[in-house]
Protein backbone atom coordinates (compact mmCIF):
# COMPACT_ATOMS: atom_id res chain seq x y z
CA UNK A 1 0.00 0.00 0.00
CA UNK A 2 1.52 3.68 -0.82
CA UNK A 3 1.81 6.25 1.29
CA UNK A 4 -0.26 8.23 -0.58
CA UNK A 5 -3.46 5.73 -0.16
CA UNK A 6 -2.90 5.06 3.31
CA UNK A 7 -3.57 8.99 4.37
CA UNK A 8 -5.81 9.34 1.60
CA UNK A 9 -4.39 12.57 1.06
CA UNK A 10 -7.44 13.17 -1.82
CA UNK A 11 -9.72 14.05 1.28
CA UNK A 12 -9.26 17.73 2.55
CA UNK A 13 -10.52 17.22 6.23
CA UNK A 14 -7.80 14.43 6.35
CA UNK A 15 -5.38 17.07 5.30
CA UNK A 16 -6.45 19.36 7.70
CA UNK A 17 -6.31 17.41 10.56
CA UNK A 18 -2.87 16.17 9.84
CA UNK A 19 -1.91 20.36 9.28
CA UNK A 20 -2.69 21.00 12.56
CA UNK A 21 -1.60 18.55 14.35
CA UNK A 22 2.01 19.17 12.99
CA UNK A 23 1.49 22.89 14.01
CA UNK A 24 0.13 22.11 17.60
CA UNK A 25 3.33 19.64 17.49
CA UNK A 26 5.57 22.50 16.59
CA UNK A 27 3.32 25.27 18.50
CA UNK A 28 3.96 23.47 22.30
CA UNK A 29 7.51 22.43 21.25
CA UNK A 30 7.85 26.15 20.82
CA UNK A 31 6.19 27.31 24.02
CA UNK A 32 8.34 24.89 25.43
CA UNK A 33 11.57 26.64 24.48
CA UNK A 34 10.06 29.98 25.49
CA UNK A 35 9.50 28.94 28.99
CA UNK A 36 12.77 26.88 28.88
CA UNK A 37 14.48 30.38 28.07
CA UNK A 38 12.21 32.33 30.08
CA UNK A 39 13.41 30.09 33.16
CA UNK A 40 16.91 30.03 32.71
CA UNK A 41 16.59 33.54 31.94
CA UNK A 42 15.08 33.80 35.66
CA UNK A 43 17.09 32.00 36.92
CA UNK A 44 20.69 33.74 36.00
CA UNK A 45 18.75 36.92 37.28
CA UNK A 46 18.30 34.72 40.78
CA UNK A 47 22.17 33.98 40.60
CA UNK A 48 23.43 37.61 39.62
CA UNK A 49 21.04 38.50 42.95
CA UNK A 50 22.17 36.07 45.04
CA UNK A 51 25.87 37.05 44.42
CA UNK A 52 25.48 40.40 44.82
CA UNK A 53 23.78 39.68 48.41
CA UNK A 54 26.71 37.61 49.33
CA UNK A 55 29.38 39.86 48.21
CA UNK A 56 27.65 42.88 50.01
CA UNK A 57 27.35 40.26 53.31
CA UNK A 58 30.82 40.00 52.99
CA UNK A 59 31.79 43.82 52.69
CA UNK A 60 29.61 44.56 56.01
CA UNK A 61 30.95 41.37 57.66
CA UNK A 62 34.99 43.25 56.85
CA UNK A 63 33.69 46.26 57.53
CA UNK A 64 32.09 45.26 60.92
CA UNK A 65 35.78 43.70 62.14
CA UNK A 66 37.62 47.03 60.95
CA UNK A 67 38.49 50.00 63.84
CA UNK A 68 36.21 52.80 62.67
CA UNK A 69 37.61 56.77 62.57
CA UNK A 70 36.31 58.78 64.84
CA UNK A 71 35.72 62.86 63.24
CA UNK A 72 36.41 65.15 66.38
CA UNK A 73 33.70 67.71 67.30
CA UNK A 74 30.72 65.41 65.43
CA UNK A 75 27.86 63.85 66.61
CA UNK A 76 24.82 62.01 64.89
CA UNK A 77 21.32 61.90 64.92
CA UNK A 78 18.58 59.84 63.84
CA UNK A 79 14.92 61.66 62.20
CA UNK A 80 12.20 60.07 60.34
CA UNK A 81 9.81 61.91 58.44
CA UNK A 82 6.32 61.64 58.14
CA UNK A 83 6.65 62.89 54.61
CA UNK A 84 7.97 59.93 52.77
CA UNK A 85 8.65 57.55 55.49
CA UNK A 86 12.76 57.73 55.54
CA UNK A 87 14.79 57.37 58.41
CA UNK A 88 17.72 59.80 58.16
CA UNK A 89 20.74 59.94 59.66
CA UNK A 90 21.68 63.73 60.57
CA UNK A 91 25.96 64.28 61.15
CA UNK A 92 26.59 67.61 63.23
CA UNK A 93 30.35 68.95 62.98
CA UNK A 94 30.42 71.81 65.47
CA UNK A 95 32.43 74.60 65.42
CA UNK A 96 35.05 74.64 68.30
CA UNK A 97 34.01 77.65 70.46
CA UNK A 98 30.41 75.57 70.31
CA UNK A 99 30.88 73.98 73.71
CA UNK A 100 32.92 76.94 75.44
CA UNK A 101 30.44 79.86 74.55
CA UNK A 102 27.73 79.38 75.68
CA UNK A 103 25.59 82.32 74.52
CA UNK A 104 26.48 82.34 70.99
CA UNK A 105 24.38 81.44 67.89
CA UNK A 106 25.49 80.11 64.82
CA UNK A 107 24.69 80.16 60.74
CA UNK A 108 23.91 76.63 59.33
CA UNK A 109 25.37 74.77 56.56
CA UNK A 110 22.82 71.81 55.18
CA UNK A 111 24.87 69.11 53.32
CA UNK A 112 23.27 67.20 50.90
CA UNK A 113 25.03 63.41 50.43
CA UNK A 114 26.73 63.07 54.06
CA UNK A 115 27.02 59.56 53.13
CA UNK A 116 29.98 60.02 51.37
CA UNK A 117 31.27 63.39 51.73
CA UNK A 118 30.63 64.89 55.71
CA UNK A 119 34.75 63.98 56.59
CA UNK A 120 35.91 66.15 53.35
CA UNK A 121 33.55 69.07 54.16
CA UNK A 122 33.68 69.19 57.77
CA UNK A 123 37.96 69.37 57.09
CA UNK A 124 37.67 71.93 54.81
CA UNK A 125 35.26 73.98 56.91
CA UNK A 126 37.65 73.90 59.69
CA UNK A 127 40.37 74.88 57.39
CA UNK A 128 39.05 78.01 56.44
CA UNK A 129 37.39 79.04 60.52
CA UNK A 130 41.01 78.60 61.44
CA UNK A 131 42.41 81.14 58.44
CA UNK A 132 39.66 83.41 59.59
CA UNK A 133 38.33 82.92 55.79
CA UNK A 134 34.45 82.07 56.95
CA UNK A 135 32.97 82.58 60.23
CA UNK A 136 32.10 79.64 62.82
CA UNK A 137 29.51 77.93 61.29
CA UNK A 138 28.00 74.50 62.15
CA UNK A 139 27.37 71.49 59.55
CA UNK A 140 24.92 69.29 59.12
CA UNK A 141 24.93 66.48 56.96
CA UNK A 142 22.00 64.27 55.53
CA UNK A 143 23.05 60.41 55.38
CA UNK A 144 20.40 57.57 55.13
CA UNK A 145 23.11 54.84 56.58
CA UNK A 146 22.75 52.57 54.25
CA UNK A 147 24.83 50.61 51.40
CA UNK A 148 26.21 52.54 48.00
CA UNK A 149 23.51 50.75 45.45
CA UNK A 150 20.58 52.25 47.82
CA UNK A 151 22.41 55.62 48.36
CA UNK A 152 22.17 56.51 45.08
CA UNK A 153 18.61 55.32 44.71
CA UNK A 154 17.62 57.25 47.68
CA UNK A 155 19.58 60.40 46.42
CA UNK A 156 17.56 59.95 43.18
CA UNK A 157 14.38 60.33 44.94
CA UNK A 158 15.13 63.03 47.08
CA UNK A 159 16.90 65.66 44.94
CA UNK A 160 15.01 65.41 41.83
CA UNK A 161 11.68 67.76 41.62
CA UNK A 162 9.56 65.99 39.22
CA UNK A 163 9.34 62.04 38.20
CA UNK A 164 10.78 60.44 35.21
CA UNK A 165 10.16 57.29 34.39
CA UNK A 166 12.65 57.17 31.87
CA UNK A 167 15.50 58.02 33.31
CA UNK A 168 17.82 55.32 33.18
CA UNK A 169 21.84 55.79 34.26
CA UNK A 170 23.99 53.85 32.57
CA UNK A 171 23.05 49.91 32.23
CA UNK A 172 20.99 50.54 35.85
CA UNK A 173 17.39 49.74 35.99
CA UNK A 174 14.98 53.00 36.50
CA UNK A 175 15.90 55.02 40.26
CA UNK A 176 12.96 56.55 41.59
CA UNK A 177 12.54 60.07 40.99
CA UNK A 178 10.58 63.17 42.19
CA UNK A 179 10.38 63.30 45.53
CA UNK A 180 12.56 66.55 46.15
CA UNK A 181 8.83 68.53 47.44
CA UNK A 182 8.70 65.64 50.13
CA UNK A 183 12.39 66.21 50.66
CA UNK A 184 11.73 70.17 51.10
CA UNK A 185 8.84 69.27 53.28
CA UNK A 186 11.11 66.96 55.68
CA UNK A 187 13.80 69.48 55.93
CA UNK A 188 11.24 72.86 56.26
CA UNK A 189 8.68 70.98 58.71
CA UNK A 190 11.42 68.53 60.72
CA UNK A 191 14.59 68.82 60.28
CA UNK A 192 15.37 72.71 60.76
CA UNK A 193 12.57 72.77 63.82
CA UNK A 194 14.74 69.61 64.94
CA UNK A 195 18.36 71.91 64.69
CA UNK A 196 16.97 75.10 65.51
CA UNK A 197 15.48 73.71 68.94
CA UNK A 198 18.96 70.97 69.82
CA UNK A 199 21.42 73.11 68.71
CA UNK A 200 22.16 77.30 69.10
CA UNK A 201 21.62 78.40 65.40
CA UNK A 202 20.71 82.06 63.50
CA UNK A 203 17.33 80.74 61.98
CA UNK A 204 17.58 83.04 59.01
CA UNK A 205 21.18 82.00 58.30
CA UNK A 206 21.31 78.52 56.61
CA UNK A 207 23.12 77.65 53.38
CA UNK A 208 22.82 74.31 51.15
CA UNK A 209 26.05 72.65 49.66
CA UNK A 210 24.76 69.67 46.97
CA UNK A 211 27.23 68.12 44.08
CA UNK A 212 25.63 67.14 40.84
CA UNK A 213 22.01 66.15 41.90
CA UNK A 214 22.50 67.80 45.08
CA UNK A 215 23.19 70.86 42.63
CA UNK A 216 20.03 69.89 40.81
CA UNK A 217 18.18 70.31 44.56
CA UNK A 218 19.94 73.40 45.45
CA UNK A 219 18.96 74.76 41.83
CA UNK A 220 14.91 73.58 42.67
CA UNK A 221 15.31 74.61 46.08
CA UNK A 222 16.26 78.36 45.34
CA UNK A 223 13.68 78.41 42.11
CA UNK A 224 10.38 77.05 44.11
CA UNK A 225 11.63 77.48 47.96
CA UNK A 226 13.35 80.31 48.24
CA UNK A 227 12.52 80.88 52.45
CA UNK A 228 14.58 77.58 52.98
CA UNK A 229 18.36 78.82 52.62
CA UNK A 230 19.87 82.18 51.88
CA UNK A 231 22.84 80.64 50.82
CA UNK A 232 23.78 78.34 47.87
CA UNK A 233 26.96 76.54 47.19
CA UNK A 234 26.17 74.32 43.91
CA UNK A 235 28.48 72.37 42.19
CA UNK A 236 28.22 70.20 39.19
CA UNK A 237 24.61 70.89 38.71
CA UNK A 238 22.60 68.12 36.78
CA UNK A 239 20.78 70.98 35.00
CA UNK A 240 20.23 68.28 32.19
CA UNK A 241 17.50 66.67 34.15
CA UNK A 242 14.30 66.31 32.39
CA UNK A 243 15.45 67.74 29.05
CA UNK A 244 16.86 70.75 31.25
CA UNK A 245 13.25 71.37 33.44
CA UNK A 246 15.11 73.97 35.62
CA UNK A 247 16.62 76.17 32.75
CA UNK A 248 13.05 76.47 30.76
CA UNK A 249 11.85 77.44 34.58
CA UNK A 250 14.25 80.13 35.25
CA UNK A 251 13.29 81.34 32.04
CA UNK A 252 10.08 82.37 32.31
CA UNK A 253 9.05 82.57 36.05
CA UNK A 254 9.09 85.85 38.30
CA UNK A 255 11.31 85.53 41.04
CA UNK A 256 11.81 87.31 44.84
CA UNK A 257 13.77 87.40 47.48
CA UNK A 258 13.09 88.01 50.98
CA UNK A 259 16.71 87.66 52.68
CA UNK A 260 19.97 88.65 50.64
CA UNK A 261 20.66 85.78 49.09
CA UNK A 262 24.43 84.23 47.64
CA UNK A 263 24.49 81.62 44.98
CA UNK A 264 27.70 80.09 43.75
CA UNK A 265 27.55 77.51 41.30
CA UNK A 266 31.04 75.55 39.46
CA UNK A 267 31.71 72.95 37.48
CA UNK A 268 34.84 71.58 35.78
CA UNK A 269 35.88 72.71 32.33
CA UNK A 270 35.81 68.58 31.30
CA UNK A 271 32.40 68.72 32.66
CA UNK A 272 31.29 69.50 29.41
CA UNK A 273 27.37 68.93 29.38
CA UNK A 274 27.05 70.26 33.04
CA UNK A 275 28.86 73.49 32.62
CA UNK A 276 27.41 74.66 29.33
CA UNK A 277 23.79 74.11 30.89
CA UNK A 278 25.39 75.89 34.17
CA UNK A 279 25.70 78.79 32.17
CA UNK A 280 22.81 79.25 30.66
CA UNK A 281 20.80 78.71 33.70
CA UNK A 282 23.07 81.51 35.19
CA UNK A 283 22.73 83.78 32.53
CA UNK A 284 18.93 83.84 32.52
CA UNK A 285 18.69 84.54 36.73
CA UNK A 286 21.60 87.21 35.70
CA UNK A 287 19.25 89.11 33.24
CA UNK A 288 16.19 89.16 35.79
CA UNK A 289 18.58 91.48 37.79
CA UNK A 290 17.26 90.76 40.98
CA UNK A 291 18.71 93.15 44.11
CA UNK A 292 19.12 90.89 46.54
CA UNK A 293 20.78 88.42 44.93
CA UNK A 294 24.45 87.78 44.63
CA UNK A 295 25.56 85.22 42.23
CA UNK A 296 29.07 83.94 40.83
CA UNK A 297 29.55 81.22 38.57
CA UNK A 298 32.94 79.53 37.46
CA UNK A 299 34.02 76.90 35.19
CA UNK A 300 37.62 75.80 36.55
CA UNK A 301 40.34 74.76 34.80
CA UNK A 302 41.32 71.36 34.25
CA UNK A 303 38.89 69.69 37.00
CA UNK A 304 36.46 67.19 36.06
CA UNK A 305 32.98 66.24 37.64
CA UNK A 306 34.01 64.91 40.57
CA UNK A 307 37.29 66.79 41.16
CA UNK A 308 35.38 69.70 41.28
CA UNK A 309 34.54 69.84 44.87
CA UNK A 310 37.94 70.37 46.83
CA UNK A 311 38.48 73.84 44.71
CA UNK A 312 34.81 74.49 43.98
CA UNK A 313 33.90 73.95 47.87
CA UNK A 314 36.53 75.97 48.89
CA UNK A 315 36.20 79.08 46.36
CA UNK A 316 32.49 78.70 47.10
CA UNK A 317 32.39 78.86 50.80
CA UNK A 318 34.52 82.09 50.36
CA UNK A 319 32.05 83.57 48.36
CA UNK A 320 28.39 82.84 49.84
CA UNK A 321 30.40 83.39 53.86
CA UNK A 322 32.19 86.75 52.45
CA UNK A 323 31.15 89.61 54.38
């Protein structure tokens, strides 16, 4: 008997059925391979996870049997906000003549990301009280405590003003973003009534230092909350943020000032993207010639993004503390 008589290949349904069976044949082998991929695809995410878990378990393990340093004249705090539900940790450097005069008040400098960079600026700070270059002042730092990874998601949602969902840096999944009015909120409503009542501080006499989306803060902070801080030291400000939200901002809103107010911003001449858009957001807040406000921008010489902050903390500090 032939092949061709035993499937009797003349009759269509015959034909049909044998069609689809070969398709529902090839259809689940396929799903098959998708799952099969989908799994293993799963599954190397559950490794890369599980690695990164035991490397960072075996940083805080090293880190837990090292001697810590110990910054003289410090202390920390801990405040959670109502606002969005953060713990932070707040670093106080004092001035020296904090604990031996008794009666005397003193301006505040707000740091944004203490987590990585209250031991440079308290040193530097103490650098110039001793030169007689800035007055006493006393510094407090905002730190969450935690690991690098979260740091910089944290940071992401504090010191941006609006979200983006699209925002990717680098390879990274998305960071949150937007939560820089809860931020304000935290530090207007808690943290300075927290300072102000602990600590002997001139309550119209606190400045911001922020570095690259800390700059981005300070830039929000001094467009929408001007009664915050009086003084602005801004470096490497992430101006491009949002396709450059702030700069279209400063463009076209009024603006008012209350309490003479200091801005410095800098960035690093191989900073390319950051100090053009520096610039320009200067140069519009320049041509609204506002009286009570004191600005100076620079673009330094051979200093990059993140080199910027021993010079551009220094000059800065100079200028917005300059009598």
């Amino acid at each position: 008997m032939t092949l061709n008589k035993t499937l009797n290949l003349q009759h269509p349904l015959k034909i049909s059925f044998l069609v689809l069976t070969i398709f529902l044949l090839l259809s689940a082998c396929s799903e098959k391979t998708s799952q099969s991929v989908q799994l293993q695809t799963e599954n190397d995410s559950l490794k890369s996870k599980i690695a990164e878990l035991e490397a960072e378990i075996q940083i805080n393990e090293e880190i837990r049997n090292t001697t810590k340093v110990t910054i003289a004249n410090t202390d920390v705090k801990e405040l959670t906000s109502k606002f969005n539900d953060q713990t932070y940790q707040i670093k106080i450097s004092y001035p020296k003549s904090y604990f031996t005069n008794k009666e005397r008040k003193y301006p505040v400098m707000y740091v944004i990301d203490a987590e990585t960079n209250f031991g440079g600026v308290s040193y530097i700070v103490q650098r110039l009280i001793k030169d007689k270059l800035i007055p006493e002042i006393l510094v407090v730092g905002i730190a969450y405590n935690t690991n690098y990874k979260n740091f910089y998601r944290l940071r992401s949602r504090d010191l941006t003003p609006v979200e983006d969902k699209d925002l990717r840096m680098g390879k990274n999944s998305v960071d949150p973003t937007g939560g820089a009015p809860q931020f304000s909120d935290f530090m207007e409503f808690e943290l300075f009534p927290f300072i102000e009542k602990e600590f002997r501080t001139k309550k119209k006499d606190r400045a911001i230092y922020g570095h690259s989306y800390g700059g981005l803060y300070g830039s929000y902070a001094l467009l929408e909350k001007p009664h915050l801080f009086n003084r602005y030291l801004l470096l490497g400000p992430s101006l491009w943020f949002k396709d450059k939200l702030l700069i279209k901002q400063v463009q076209s809103m009024s603006l008012g000032f209350d309490l003479e107010t200091k801005l410095y911003m800098a960035s690093g001449e191989f900073d390319l993207r950051i100090n053009d858009f520096q610039e320009e957001f200067v140069d519009f807040l320049k041509a609204k010639n506002l009286s009570k406000l004191a600005i100076k921008s620079e673009v330094i010489k051979n200093e990059t993004h993140r080199t910027i902050f021993g010079v551009g903390f220094t000059n800065g500090l100079r200028f917005i503390y300059n009598r």
